[in-house]
C-alpha atoms as a PDB file:
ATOM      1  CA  UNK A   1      14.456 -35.119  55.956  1.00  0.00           C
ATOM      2  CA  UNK A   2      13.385 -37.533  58.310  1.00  0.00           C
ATOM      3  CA  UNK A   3       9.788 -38.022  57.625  1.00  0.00           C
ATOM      4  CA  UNK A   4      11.626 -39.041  53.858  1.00  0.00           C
ATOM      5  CA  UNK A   5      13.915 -41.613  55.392  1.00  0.00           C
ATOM      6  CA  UNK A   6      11.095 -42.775  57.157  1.00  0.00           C
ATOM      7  CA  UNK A   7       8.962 -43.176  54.253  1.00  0.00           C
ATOM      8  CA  UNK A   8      12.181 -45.346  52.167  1.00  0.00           C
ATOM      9  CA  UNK A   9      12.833 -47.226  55.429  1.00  0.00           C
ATOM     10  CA  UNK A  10       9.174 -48.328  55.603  1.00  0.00           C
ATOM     11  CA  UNK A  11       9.129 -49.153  51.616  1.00  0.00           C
ATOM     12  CA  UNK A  12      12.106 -51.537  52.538  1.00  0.00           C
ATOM     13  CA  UNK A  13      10.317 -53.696  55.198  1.00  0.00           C
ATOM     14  CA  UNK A  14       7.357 -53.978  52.366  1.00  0.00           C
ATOM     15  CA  UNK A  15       9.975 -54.976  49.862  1.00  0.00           C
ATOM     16  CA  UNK A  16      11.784 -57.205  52.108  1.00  0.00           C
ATOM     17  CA  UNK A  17       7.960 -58.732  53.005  1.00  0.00           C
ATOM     18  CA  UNK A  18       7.428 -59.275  49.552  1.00  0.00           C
ATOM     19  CA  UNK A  19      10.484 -61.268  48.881  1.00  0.00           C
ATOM     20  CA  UNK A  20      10.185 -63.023  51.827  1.00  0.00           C
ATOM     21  CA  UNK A  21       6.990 -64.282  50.771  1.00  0.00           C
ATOM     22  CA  UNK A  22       7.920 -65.196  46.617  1.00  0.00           C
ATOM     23  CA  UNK A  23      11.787 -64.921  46.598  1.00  0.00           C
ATOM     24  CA  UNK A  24      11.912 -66.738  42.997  1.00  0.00           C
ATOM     25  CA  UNK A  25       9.132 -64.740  41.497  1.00  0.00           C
ATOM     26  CA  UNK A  26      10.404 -61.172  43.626  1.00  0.00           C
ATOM     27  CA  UNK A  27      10.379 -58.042  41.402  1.00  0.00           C
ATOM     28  CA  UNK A  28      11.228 -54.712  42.478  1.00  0.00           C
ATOM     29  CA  UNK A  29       8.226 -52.088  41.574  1.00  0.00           C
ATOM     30  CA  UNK A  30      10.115 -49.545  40.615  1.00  0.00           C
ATOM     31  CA  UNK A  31       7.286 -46.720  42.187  1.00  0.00           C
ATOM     32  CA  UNK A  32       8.297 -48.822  45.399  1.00  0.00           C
ATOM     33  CA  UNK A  33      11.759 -49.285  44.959  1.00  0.00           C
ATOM     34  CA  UNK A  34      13.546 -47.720  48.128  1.00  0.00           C
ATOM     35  CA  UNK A  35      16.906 -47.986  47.405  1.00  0.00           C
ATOM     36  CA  UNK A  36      16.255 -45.732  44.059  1.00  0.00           C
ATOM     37  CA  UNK A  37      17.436 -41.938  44.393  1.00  0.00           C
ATOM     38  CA  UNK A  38      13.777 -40.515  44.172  1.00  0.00           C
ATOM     39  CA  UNK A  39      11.219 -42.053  46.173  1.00  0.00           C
ATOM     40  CA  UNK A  40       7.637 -42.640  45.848  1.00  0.00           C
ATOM     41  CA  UNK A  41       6.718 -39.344  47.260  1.00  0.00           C
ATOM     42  CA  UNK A  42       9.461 -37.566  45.335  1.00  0.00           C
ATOM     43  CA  UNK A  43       8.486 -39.487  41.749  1.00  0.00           C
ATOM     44  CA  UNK A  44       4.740 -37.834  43.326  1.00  0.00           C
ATOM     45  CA  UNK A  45       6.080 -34.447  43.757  1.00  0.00           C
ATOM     46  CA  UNK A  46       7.766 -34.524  40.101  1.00  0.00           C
ATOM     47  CA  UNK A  47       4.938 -36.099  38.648  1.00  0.00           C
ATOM     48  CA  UNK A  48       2.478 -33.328  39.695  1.00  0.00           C
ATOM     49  CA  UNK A  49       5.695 -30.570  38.513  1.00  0.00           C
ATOM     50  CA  UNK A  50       5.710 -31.855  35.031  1.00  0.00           C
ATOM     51  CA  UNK A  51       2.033 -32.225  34.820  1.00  0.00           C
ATOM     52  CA  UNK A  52       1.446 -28.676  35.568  1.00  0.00           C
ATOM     53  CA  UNK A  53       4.825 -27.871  33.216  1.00  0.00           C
ATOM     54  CA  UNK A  54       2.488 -29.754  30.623  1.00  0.00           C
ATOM     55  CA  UNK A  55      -0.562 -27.907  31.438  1.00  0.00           C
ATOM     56  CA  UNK A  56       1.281 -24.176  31.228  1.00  0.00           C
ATOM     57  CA  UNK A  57       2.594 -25.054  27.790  1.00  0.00           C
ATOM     58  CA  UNK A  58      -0.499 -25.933  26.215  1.00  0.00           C
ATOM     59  CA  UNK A  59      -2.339 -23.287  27.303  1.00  0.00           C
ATOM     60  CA  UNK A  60       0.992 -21.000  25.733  1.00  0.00           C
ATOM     61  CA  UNK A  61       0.234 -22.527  22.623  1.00  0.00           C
ATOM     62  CA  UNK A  62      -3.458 -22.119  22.965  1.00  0.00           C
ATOM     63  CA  UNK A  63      -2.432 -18.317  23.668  1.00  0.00           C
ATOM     64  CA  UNK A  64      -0.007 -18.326  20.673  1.00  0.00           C
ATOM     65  CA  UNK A  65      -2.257 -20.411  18.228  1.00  0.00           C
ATOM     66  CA  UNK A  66      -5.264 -17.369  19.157  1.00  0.00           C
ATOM     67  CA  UNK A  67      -3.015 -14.910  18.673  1.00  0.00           C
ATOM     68  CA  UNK A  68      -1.288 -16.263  15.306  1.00  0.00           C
ATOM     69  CA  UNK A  69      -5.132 -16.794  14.514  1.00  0.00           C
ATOM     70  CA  UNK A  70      -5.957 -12.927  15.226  1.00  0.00           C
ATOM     71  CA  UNK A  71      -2.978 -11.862  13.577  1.00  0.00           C
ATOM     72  CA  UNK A  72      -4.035 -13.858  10.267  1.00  0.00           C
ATOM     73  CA  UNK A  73      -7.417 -12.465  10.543  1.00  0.00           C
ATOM     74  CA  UNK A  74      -6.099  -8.880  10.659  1.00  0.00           C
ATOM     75  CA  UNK A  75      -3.613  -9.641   7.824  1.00  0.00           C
ATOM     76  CA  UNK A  76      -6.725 -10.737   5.451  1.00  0.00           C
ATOM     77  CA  UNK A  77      -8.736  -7.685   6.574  1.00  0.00           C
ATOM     78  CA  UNK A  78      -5.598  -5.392   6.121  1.00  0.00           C
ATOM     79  CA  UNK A  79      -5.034  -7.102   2.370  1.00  0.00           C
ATOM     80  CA  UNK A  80      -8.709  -6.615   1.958  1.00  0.00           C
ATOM     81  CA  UNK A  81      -7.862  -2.934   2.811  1.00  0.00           C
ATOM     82  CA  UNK A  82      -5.320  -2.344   0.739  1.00  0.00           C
ATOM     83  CA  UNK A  83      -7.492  -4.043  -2.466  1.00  0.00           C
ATOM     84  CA  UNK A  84     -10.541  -1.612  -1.367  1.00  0.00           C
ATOM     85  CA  UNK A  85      -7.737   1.562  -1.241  1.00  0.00           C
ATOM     86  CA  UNK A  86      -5.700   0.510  -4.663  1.00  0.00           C
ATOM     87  CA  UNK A  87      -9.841   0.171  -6.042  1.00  0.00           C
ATOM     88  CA  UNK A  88     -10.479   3.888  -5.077  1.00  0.00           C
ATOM     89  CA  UNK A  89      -7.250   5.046  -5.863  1.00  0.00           C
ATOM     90  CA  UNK A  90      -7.927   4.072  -9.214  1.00  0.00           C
ATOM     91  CA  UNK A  91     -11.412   5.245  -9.164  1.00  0.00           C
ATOM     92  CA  UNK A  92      -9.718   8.784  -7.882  1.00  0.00           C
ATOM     93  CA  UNK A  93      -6.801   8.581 -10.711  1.00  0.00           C
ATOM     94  CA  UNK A  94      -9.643   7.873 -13.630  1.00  0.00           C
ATOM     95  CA  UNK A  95     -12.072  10.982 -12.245  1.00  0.00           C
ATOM     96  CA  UNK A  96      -8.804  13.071 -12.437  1.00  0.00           C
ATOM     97  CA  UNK A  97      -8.437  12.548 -15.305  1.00  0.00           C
ATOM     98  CA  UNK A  98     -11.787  12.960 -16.914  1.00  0.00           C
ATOM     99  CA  UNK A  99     -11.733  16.155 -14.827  1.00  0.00           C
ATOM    100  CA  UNK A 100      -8.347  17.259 -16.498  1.00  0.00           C
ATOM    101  CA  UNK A 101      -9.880  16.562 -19.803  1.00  0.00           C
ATOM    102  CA  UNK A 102     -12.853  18.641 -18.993  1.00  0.00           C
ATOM    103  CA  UNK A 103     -10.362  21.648 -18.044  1.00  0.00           C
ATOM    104  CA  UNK A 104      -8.564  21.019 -21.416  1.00  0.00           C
ATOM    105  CA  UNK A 105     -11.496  21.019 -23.520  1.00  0.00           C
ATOM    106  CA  UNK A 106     -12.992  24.045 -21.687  1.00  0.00           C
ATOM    107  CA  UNK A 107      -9.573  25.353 -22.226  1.00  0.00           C
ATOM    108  CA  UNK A 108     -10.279  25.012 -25.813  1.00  0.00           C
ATOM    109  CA  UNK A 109     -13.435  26.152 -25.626  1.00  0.00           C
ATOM    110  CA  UNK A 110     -12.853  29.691 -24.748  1.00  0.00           C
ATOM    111  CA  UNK A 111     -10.163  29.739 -27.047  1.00  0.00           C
ATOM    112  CA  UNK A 112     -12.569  29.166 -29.937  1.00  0.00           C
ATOM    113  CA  UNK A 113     -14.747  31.427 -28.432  1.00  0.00           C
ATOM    114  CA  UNK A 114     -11.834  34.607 -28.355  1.00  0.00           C
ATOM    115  CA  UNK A 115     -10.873  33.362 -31.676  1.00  0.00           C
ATOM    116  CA  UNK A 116     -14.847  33.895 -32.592  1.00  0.00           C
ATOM    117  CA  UNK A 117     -15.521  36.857 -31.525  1.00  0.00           C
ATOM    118  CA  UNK A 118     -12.094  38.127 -32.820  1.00  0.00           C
ATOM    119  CA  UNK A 119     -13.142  36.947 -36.185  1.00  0.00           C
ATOM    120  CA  UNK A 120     -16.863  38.788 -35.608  1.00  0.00           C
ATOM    121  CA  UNK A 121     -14.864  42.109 -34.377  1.00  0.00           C
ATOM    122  CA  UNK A 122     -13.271  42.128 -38.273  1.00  0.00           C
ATOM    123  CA  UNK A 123     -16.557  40.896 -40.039  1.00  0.00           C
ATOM    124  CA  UNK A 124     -18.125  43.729 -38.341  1.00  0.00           C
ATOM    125  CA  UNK A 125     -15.531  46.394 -39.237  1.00  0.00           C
ATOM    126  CA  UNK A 126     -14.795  44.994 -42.910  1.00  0.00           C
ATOM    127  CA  UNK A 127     -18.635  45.319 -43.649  1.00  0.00           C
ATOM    128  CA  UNK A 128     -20.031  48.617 -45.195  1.00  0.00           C
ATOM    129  CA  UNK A 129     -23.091  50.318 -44.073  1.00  0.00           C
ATOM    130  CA  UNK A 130     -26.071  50.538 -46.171  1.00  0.00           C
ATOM    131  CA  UNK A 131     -27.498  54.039 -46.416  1.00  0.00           C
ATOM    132  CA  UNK A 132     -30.471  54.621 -45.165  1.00  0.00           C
ATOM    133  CA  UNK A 133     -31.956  55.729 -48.287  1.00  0.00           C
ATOM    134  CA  UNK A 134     -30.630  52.769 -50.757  1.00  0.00           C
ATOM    135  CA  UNK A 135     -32.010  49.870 -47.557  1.00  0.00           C
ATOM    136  CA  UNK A 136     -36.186  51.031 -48.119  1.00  0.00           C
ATOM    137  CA  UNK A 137     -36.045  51.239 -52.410  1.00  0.00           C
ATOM    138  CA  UNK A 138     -37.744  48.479 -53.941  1.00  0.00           C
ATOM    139  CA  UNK A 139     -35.741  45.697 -55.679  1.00  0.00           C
ATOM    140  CA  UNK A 140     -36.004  46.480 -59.455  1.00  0.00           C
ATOM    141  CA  UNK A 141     -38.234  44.226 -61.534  1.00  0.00           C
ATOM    142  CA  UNK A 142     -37.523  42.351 -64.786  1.00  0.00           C
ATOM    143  CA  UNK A 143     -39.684  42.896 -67.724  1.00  0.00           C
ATOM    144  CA  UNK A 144     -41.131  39.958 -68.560  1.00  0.00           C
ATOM    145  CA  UNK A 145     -38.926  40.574 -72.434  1.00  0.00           C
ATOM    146  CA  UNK A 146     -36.229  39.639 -69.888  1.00  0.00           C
ATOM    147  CA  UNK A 147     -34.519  43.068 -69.873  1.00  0.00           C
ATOM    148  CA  UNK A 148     -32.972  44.349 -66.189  1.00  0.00           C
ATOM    149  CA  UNK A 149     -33.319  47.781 -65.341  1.00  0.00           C
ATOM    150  CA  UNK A 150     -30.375  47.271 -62.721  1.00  0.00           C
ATOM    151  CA  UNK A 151     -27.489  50.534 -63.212  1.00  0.00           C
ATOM    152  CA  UNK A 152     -23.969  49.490 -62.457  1.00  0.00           C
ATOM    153  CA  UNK A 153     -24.191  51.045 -58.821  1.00  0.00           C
ATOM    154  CA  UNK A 154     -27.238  48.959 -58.168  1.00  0.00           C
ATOM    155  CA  UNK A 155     -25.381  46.005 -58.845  1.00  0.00           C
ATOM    156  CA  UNK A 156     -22.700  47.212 -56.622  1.00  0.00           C
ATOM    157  CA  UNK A 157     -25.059  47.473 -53.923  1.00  0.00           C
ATOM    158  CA  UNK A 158     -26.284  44.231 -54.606  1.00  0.00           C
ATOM    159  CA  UNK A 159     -22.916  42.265 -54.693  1.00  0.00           C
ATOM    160  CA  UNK A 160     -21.963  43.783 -51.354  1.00  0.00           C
ATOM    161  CA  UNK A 161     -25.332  42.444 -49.804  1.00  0.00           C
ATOM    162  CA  UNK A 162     -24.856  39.349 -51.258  1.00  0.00           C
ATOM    163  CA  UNK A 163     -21.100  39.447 -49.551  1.00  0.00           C
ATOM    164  CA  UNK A 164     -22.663  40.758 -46.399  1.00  0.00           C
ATOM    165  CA  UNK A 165     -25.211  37.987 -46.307  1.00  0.00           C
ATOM    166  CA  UNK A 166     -22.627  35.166 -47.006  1.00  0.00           C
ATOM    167  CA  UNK A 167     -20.056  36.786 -44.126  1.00  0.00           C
ATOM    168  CA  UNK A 168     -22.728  36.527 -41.971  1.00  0.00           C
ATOM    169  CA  UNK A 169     -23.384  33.131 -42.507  1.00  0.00           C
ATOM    170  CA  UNK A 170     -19.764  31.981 -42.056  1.00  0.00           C
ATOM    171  CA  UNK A 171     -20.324  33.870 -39.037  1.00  0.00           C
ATOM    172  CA  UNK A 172     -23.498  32.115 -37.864  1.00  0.00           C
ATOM    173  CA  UNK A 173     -22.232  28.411 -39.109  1.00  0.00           C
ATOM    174  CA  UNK A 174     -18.893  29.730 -36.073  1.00  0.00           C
ATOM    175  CA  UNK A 175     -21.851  30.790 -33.615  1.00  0.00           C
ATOM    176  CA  UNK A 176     -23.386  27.206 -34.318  1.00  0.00           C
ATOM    177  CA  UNK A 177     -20.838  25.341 -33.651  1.00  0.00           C
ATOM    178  CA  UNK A 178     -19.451  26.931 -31.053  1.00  0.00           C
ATOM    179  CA  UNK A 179     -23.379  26.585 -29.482  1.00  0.00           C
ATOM    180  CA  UNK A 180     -23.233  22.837 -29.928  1.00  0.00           C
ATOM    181  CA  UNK A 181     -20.070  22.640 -28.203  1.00  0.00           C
ATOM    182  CA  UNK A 182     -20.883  24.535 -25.620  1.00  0.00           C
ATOM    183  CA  UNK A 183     -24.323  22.255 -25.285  1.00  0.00           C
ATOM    184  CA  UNK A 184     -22.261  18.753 -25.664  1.00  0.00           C
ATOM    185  CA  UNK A 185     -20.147  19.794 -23.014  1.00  0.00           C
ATOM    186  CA  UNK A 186     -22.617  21.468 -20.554  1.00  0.00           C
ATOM    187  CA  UNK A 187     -21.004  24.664 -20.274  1.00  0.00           C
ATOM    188  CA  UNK A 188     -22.838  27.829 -20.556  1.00  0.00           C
ATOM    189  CA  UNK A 189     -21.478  29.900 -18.607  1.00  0.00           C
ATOM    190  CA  UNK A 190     -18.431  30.294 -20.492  1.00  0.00           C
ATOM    191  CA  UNK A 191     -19.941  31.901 -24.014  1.00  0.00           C
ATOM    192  CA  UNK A 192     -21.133  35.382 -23.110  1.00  0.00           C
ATOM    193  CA  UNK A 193     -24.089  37.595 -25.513  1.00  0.00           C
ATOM    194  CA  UNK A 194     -22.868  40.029 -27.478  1.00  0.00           C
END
């Protein structure tokens, strides 16, 4: 353009000033040098292009350094996630399993308690009934020579309440236990009265 050729043919009487006026100490500024391919204004022009080349690059890494920052910070909070989750998932996996148990041993439970009263169901048929009249007679006494009164049908009688009495014990020691179970395991709803 011309106002450039102006501006180098101007530089060129300064240059030519300056060696006019030192020619053995003359040096050629190079931000002045006319005859160079970009001129002062040009070297301006570029100056002020790679300065603001400069200034968009930094702030892209400012961007990308924030967002590398951002994405570290949800990386720790999605590790810190994943810790809490594998935490409760092995919270859930243990109750599961005590629950499971639970099942099982209620499982059990009313197993022992059909077996139970299936076992009470032939105590209670195998045992005779007392008549009426033989339950109300006094039990006979000893002399005091030592001598028993007691008839062989007495003794009968006697034997099979002593047999009763020990059935129903067995019986009762079953009911116990079956009681405490039910008590160390907090379920009573599952043994019904008979």
């Amino acid at each position: 353009s011309w106002n450039k050729f102006m501006g180098r043919l101007e530089l060129m009487y300064e240059v030519r000033e300056s060696w006019l006026a030192d020619p053995s100490n003359f040096i050629v500024d190079y931000m002045k040098d006319p005859w160079a391919e970009h001129g002062p204004a040009e070297l301006d022009v570029l100056r002020q292009e790679h300065e603001q080349k400069l200034l968009d690059l930094r702030e892209k890494m400012r961007l990308r350094d924030k967002e590398q920052t951002i994405l570290q910070m949800k990386a720790k909070a999605a590790a810190a996630e994943l810790v809490d989750l594998r935490r409760e998932l092995a919270n859930t996996t243990a109750q599961l399993e005590r629950e499971r148990q639970q099942r099982l041993d209620a499982e059990a439970l009313l197993a022992a308690k059909a077996a139970f009263q299936g076992s009470m169901s032939k105590v209670r048929s195998s045992l005779v009934p007392i008549p009426e009249a033989k339950k109300n007679q006094p039990a006979p006494r000893r002399s005091l020579a030592g001598s028993a009164s007691i008839s062989a049908i007495e003794e009968l009688d006697a034997n099979s309440r002593v047999g009763r009495c020990l059935e129903i014990a067995k019986a009762n020691k079953v009911l116990l236990d079956s009681l405490c179970t039910e008590q160390a395991y907090g379920l009573p709803e599952l043994l019904d009265s008979d």
